[in-house]
PDB file of N, CA and C in Angstrom:
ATOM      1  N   UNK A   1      13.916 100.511-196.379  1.00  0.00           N
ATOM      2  CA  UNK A   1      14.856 100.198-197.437  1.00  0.00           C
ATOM      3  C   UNK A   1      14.728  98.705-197.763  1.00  0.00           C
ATOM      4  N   UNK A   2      14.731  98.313-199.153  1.00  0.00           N
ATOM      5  CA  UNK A   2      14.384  96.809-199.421  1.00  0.00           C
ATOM      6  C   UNK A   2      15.881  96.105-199.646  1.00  0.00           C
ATOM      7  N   UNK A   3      16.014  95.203-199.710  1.00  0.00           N
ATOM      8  CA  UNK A   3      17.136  94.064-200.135  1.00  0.00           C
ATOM      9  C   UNK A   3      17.770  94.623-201.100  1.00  0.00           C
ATOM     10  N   UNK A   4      16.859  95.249-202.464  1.00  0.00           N
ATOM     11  CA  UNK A   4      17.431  95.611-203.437  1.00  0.00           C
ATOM     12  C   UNK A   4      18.445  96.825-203.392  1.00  0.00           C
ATOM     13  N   UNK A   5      17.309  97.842-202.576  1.00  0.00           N
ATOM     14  CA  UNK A   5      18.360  99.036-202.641  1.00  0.00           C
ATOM     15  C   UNK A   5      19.619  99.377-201.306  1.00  0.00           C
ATOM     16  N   UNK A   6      19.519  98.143-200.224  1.00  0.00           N
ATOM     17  CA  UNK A   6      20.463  97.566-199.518  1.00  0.00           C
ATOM     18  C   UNK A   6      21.541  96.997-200.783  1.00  0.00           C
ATOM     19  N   UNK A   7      21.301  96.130-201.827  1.00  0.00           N
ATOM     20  CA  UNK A   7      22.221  95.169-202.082  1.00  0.00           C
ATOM     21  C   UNK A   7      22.840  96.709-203.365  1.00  0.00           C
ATOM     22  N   UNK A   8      22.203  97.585-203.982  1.00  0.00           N
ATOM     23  CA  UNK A   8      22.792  98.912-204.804  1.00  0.00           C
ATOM     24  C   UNK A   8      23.286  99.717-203.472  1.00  0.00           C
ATOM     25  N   UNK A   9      23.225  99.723-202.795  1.00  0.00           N
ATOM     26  CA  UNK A   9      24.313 100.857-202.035  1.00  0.00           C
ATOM     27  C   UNK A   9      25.409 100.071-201.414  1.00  0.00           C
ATOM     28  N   UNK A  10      25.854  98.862-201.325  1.00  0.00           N
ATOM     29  CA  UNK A  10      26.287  97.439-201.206  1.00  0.00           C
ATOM     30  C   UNK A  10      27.436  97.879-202.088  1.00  0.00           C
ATOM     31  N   UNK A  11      26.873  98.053-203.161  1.00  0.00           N
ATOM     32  CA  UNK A  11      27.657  98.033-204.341  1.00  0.00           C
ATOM     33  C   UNK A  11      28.455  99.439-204.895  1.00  0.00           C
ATOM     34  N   UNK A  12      27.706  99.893-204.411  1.00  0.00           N
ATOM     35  CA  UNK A  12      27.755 101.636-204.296  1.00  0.00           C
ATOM     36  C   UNK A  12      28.866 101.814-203.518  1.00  0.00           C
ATOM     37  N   UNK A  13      29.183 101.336-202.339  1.00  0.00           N
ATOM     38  CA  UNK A  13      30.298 101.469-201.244  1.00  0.00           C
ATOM     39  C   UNK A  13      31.817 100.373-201.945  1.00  0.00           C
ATOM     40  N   UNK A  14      31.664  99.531-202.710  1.00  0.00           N
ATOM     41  CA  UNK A  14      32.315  98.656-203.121  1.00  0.00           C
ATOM     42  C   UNK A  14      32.233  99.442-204.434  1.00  0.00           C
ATOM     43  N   UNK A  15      32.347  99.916-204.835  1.00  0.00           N
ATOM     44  CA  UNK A  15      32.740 100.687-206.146  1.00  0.00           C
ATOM     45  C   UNK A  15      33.973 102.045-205.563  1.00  0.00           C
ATOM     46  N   UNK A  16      33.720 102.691-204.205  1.00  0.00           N
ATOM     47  CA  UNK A  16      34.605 103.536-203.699  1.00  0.00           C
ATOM     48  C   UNK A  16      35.729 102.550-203.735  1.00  0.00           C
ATOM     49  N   UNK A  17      36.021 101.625-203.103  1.00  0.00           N
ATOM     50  CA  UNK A  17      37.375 100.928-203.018  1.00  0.00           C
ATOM     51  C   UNK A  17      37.948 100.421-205.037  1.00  0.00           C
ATOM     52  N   UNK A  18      37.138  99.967-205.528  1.00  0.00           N
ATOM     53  CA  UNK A  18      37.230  98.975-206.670  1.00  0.00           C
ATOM     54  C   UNK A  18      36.369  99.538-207.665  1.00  0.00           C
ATOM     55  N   UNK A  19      36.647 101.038-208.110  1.00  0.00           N
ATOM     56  CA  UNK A  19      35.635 101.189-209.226  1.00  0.00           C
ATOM     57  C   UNK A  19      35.213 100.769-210.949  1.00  0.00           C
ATOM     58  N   UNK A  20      36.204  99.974-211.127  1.00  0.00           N
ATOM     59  CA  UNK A  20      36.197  99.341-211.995  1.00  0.00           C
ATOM     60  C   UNK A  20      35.158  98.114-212.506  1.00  0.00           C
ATOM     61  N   UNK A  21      34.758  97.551-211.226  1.00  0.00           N
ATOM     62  CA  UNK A  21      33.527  96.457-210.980  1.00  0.00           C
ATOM     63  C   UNK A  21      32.662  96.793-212.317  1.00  0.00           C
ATOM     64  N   UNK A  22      31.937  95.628-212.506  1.00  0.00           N
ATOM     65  CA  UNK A  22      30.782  95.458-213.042  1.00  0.00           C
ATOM     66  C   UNK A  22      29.519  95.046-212.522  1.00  0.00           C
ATOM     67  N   UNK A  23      28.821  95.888-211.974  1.00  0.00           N
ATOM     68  CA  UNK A  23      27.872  95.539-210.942  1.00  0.00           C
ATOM     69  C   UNK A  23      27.345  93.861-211.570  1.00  0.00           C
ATOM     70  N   UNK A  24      26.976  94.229-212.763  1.00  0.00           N
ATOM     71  CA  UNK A  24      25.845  92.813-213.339  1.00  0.00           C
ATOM     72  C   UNK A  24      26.364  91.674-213.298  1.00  0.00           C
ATOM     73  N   UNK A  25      28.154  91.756-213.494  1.00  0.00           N
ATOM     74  CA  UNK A  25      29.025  90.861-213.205  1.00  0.00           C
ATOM     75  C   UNK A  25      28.931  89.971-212.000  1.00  0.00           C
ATOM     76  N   UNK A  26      28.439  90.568-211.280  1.00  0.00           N
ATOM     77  CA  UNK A  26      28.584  90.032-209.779  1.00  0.00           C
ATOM     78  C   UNK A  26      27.769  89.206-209.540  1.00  0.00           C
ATOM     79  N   UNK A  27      28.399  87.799-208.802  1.00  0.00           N
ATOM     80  CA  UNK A  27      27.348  86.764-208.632  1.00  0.00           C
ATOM     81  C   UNK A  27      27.107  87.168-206.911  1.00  0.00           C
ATOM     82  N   UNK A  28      26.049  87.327-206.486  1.00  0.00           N
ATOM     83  CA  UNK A  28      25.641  87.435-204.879  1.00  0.00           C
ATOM     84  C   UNK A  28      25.824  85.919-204.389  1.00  0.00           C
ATOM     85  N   UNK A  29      25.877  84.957-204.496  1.00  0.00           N
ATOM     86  CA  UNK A  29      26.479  83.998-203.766  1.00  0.00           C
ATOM     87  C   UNK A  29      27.947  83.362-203.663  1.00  0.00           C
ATOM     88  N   UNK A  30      28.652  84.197-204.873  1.00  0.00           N
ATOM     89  CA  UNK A  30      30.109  83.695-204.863  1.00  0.00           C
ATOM     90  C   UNK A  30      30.714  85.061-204.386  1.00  0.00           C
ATOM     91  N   UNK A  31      31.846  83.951-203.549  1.00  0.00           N
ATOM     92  CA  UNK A  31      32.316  85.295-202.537  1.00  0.00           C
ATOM     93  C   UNK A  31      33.427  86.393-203.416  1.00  0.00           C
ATOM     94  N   UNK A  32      32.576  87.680-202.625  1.00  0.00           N
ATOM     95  CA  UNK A  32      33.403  88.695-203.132  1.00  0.00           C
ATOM     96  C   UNK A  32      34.546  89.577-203.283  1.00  0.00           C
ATOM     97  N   UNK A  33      35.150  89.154-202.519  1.00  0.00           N
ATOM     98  CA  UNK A  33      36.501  89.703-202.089  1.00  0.00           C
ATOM     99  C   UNK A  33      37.378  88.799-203.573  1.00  0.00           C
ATOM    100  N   UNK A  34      37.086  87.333-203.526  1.00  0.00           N
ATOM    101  CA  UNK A  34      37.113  87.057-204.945  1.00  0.00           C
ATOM    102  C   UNK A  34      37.147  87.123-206.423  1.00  0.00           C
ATOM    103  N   UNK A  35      35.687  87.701-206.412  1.00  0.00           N
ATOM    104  CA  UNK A  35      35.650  88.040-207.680  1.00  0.00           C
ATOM    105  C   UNK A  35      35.961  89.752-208.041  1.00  0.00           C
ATOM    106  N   UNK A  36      36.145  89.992-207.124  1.00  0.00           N
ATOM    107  CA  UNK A  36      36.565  91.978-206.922  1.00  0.00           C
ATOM    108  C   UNK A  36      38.023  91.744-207.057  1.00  0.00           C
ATOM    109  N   UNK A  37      38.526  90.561-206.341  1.00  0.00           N
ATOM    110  CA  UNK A  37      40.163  90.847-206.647  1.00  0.00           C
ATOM    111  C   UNK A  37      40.499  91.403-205.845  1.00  0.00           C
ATOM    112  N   UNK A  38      40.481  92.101-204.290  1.00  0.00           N
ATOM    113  CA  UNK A  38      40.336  92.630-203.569  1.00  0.00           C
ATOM    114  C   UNK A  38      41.639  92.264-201.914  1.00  0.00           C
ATOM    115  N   UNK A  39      42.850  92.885-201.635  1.00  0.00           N
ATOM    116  CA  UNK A  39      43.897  92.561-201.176  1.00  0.00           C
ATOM    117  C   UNK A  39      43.063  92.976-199.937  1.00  0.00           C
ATOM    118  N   UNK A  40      43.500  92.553-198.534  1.00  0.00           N
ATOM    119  CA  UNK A  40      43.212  92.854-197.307  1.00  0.00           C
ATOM    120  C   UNK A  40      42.929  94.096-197.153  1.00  0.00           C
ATOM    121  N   UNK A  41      43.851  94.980-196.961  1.00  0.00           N
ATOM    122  CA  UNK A  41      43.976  96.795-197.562  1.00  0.00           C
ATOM    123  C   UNK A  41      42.394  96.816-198.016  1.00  0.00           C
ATOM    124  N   UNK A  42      42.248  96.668-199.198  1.00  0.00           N
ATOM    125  CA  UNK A  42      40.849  97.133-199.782  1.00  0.00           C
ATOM    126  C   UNK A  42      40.099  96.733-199.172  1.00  0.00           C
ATOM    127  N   UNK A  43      39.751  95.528-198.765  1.00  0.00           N
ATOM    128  CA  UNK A  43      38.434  95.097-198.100  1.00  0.00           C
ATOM    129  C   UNK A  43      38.549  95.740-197.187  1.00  0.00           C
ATOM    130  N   UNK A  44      39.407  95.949-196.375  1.00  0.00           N
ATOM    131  CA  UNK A  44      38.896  97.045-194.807  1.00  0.00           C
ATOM    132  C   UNK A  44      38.453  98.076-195.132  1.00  0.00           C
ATOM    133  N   UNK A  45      39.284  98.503-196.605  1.00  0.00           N
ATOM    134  CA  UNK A  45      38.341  99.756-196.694  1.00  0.00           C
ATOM    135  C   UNK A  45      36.534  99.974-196.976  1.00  0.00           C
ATOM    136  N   UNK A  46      36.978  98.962-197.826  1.00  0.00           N
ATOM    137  CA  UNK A  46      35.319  98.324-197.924  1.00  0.00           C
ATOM    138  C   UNK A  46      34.707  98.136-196.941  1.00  0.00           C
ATOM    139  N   UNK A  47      34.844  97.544-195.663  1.00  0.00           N
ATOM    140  CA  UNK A  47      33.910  97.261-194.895  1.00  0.00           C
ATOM    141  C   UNK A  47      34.049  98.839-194.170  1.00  0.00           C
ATOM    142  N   UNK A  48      34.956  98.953-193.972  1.00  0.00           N
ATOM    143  CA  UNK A  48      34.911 100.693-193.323  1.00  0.00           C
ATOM    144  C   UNK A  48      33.791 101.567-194.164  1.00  0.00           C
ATOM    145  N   UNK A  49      34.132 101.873-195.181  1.00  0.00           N
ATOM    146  CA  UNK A  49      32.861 102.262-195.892  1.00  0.00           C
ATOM    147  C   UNK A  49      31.405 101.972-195.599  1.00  0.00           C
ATOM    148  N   UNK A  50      31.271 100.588-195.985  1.00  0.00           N
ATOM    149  CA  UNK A  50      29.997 100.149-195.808  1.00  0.00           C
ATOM    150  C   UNK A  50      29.640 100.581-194.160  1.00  0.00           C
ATOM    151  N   UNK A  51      30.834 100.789-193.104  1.00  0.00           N
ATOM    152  CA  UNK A  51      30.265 100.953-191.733  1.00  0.00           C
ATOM    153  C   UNK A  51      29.593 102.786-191.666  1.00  0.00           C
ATOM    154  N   UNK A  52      30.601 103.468-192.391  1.00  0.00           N
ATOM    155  CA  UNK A  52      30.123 104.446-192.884  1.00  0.00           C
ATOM    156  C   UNK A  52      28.844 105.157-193.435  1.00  0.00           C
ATOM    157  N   UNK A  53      28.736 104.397-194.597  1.00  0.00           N
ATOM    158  CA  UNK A  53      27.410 104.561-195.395  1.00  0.00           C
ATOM    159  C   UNK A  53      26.123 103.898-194.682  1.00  0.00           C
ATOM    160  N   UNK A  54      26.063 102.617-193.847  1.00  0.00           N
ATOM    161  CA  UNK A  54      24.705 102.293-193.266  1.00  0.00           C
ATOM    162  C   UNK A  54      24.879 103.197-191.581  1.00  0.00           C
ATOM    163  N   UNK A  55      25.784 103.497-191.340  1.00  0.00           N
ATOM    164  CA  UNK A  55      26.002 104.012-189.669  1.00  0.00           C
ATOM    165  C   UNK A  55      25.869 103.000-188.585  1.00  0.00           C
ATOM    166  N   UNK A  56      26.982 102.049-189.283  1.00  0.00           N
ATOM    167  CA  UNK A  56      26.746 100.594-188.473  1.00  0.00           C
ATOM    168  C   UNK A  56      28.523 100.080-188.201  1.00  0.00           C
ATOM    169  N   UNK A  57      28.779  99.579-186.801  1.00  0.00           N
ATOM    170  CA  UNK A  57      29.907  99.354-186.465  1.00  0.00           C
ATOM    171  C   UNK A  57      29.908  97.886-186.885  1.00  0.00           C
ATOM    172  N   UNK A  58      30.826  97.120-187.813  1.00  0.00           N
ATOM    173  CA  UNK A  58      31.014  96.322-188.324  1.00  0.00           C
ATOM    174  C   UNK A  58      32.194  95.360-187.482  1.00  0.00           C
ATOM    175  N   UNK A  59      32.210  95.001-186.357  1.00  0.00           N
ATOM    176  CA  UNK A  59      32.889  93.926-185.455  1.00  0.00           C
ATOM    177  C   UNK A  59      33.642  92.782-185.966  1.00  0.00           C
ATOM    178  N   UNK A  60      35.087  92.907-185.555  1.00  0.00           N
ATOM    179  CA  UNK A  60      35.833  92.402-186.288  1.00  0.00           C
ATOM    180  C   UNK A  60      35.299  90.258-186.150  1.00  0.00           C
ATOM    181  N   UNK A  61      35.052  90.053-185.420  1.00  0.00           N
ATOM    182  CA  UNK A  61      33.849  88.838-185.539  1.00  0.00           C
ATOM    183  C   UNK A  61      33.090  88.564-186.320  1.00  0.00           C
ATOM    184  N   UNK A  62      32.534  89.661-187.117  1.00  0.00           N
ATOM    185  CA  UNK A  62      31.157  89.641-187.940  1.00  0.00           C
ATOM    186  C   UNK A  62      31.881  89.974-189.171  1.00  0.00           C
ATOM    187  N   UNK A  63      32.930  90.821-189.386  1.00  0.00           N
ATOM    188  CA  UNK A  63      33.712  90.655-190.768  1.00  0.00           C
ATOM    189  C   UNK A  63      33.664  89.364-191.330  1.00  0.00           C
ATOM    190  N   UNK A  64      34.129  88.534-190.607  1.00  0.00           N
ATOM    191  CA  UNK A  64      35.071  87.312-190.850  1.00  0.00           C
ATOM    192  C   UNK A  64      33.633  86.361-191.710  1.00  0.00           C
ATOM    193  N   UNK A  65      32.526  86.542-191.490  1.00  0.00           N
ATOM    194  CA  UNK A  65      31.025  85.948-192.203  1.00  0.00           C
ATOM    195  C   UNK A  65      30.303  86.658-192.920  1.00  0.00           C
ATOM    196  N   UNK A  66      31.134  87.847-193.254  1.00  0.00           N
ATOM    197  CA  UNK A  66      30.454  88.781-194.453  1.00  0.00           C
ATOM    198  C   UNK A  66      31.541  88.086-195.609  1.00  0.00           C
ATOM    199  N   UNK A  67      31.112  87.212-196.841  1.00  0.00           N
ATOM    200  CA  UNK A  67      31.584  86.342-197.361  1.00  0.00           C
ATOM    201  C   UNK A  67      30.801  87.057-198.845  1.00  0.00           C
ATOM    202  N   UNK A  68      30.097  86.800-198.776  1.00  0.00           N
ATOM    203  CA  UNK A  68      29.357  87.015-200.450  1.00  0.00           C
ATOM    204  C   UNK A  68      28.270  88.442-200.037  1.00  0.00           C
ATOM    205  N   UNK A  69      28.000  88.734-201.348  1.00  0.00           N
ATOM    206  CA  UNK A  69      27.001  89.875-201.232  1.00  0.00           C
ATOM    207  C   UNK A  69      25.652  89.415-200.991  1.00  0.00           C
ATOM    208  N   UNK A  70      25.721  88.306-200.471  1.00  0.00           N
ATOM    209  CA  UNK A  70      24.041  87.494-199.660  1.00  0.00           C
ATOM    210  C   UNK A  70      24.150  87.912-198.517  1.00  0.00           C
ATOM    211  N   UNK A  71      25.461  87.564-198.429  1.00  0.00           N
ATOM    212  CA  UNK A  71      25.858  87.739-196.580  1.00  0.00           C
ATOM    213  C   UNK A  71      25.795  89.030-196.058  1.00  0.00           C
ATOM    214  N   UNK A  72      26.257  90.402-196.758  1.00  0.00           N
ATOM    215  CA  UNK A  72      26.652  91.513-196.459  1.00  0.00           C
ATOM    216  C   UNK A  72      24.906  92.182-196.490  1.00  0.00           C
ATOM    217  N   UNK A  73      24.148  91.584-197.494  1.00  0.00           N
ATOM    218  CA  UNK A  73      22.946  92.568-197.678  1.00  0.00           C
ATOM    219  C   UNK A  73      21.958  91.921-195.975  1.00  0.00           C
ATOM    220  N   UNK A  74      22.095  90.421-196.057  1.00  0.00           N
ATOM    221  CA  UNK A  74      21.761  90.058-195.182  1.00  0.00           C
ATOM    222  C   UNK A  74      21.581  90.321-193.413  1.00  0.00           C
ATOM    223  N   UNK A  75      23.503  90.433-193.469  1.00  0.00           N
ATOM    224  CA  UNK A  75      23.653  91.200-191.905  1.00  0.00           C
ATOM    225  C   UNK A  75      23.445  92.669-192.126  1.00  0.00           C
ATOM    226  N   UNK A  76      23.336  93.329-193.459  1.00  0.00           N
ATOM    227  CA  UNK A  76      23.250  95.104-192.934  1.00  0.00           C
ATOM    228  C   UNK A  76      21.421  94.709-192.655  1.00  0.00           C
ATOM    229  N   UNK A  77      20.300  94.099-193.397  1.00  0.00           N
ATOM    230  CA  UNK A  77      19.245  94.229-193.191  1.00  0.00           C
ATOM    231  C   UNK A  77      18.840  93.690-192.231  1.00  0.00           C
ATOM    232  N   UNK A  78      19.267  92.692-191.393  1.00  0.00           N
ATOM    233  CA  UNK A  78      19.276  92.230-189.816  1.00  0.00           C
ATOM    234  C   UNK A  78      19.423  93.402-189.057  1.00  0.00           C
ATOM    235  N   UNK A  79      20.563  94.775-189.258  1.00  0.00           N
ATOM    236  CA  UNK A  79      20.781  96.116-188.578  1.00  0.00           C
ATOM    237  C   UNK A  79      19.832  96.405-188.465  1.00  0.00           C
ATOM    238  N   UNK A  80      19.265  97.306-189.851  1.00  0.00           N
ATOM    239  CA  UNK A  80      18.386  98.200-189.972  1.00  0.00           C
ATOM    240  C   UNK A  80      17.574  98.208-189.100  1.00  0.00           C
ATOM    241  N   UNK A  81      16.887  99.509-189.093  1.00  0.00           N
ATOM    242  CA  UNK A  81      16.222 100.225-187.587  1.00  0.00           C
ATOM    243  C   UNK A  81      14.654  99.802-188.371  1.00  0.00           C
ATOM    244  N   UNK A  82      13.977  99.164-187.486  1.00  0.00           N
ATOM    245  CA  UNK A  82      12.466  98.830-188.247  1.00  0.00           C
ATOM    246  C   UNK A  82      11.505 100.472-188.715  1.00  0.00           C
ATOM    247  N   UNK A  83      10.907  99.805-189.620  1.00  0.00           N
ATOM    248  CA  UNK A  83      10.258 100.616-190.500  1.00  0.00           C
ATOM    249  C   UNK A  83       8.968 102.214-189.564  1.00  0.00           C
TER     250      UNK A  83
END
């Protein structure tokens, strides 16, 4: 799986909480909880999701530096199981 289609299922899982988004809208270095508008409530759901959709336990430590959609595509592709 590349960056790209890491950073569309990214978005894909963040559309379940906030479907209103505009994917193209979205800047990947400005943080997103931000520009989503996004209350505590939602983002857990969000990251719950995203733990969901990659099959990855998301540690409440490692929340706290998932900041922008650089960060999130970044630590899920650090997960991923090699090719």
């Amino acid at each position: 799986m590349t960056n790209e289609n890491l950073r569309a299922d990214v978005i894909a899982a963040l559309q379940t909480v906030a479907p209103e988004i505009e994917p193209a809208a979205l800047a990947a270095d400005r943080p997103l909880r931000r520009q989503v508008d996004l209350d505590s409530m939602d983002w857990l759901n969000f990251l719950i999701a995203l733990g969901k959709r990659f099959t990855v336990e998301i540690p409440e430590s490692e929340a706290a530096r998932l900041v922008t959609l650089d960060d999130i595509v970044a630590w899920l592709a650090a997960r991923r199981p090699p090719p």
